[in-house]
Protein backbone atom coordinates (compact mmCIF):
# COMPACT_ATOMS: atom_id res chain seq x y z
CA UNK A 1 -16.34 -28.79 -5.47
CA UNK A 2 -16.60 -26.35 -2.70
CA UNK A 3 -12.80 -27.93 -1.21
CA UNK A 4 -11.44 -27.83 -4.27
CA UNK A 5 -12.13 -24.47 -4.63
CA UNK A 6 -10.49 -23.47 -1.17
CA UNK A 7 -7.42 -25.71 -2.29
CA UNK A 8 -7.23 -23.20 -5.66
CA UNK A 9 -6.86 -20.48 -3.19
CA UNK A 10 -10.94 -19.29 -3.56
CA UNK A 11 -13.65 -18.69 -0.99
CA UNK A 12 -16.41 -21.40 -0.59
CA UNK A 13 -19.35 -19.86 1.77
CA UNK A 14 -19.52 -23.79 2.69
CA UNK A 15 -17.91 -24.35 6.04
CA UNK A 16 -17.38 -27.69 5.58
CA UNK A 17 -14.92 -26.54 2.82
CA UNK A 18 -12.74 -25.34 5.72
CA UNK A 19 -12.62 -28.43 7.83
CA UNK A 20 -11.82 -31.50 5.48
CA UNK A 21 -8.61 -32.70 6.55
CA UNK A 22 -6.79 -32.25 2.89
CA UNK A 23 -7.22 -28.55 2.49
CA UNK A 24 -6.20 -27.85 6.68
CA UNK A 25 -3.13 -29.72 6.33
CA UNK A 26 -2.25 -28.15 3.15
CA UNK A 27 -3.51 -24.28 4.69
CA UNK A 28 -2.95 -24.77 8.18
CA UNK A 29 -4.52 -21.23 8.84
CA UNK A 30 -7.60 -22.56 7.24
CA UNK A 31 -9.20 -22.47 11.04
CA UNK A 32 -8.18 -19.17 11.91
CA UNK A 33 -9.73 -17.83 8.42
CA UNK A 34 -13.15 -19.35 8.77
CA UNK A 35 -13.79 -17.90 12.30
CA UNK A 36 -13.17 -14.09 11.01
CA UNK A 37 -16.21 -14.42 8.41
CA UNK A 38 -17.73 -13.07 10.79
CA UNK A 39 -15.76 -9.83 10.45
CA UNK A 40 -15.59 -9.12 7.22
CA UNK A 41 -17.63 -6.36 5.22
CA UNK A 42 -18.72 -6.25 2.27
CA UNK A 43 -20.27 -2.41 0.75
CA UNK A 44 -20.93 -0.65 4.16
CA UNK A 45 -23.19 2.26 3.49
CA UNK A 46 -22.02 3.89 5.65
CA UNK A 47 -18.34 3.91 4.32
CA UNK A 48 -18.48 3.47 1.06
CA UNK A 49 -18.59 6.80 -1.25
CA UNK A 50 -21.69 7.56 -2.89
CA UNK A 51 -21.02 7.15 -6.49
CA UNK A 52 -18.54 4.17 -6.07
CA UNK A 53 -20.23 0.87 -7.05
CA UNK A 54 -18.27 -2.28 -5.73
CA UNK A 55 -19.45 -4.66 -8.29
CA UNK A 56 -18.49 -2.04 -11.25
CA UNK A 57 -15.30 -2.22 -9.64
CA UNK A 58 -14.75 -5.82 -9.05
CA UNK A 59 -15.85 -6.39 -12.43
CA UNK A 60 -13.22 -3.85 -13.99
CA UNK A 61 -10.35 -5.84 -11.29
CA UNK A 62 -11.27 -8.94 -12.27
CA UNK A 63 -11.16 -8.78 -15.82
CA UNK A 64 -7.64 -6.99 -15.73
CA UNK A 65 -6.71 -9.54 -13.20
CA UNK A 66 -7.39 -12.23 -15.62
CA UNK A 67 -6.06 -10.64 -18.24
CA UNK A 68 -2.45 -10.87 -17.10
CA UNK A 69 -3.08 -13.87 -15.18
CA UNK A 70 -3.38 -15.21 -18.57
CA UNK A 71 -0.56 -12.99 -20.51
CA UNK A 72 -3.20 -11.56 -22.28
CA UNK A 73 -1.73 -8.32 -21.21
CA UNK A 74 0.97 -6.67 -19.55
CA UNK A 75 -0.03 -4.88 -15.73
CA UNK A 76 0.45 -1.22 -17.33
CA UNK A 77 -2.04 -2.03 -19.86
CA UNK A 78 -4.89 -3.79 -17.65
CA UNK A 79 -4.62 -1.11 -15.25
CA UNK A 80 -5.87 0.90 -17.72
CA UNK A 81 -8.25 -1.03 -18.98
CA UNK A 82 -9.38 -1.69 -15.71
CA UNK A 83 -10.47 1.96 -15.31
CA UNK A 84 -11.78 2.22 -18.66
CA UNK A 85 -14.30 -0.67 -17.85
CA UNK A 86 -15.14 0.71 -14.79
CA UNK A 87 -15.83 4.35 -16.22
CA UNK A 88 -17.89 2.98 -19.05
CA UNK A 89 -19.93 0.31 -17.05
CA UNK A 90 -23.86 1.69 -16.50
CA UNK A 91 -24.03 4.33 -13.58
CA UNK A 92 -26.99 2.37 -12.19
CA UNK A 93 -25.02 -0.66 -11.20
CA UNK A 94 -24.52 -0.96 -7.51
């Protein structure tokens, strides 16, 4: 499952995923993408504002995302929504 999911254009954290032969000839950058997991960040304290909450915010993407994906709604209209989700969702959610 994990390779087809790296075919469909997702993230598997299963390196293996990266290395079968179907998915590197089809993504030939597939090597040069598994060796920067190493660099990626995900909710720094540091950098991230205090009253932001990432998953609020993926959550709120997401949903528009799929949304127009599936011509559920137009762009404009998801946007909003998007910000609407994310405004309502609970404060405590970090």
């Amino acid at each position: 499952m994990a390779s087809l999911l790296v075919r469909l254009g997702g993230t598997s954290p299963i390196v293996d995923a990266y290395e079968d032969f179907q998915n590197y000839s089809i993504f030939p950058w597939m090597n040069t993408s598994k060796k920067s997991f190493g660099l990626g960040q995900r909710g720094v304290i540091n950098q991230t504002p205090e009253r932001f909450s990432i998953p609020k915010y993926e959550f709120a993407v997401g949903t528009a995302v799929r949304n127009v994906v599936q011509d559920l709604m137009t762009p404009e209209d998801a946007s909003r929504m998007a910000q609407a989700l994310y405004d309502a969702a609970d404060p405590v959610c970090r």
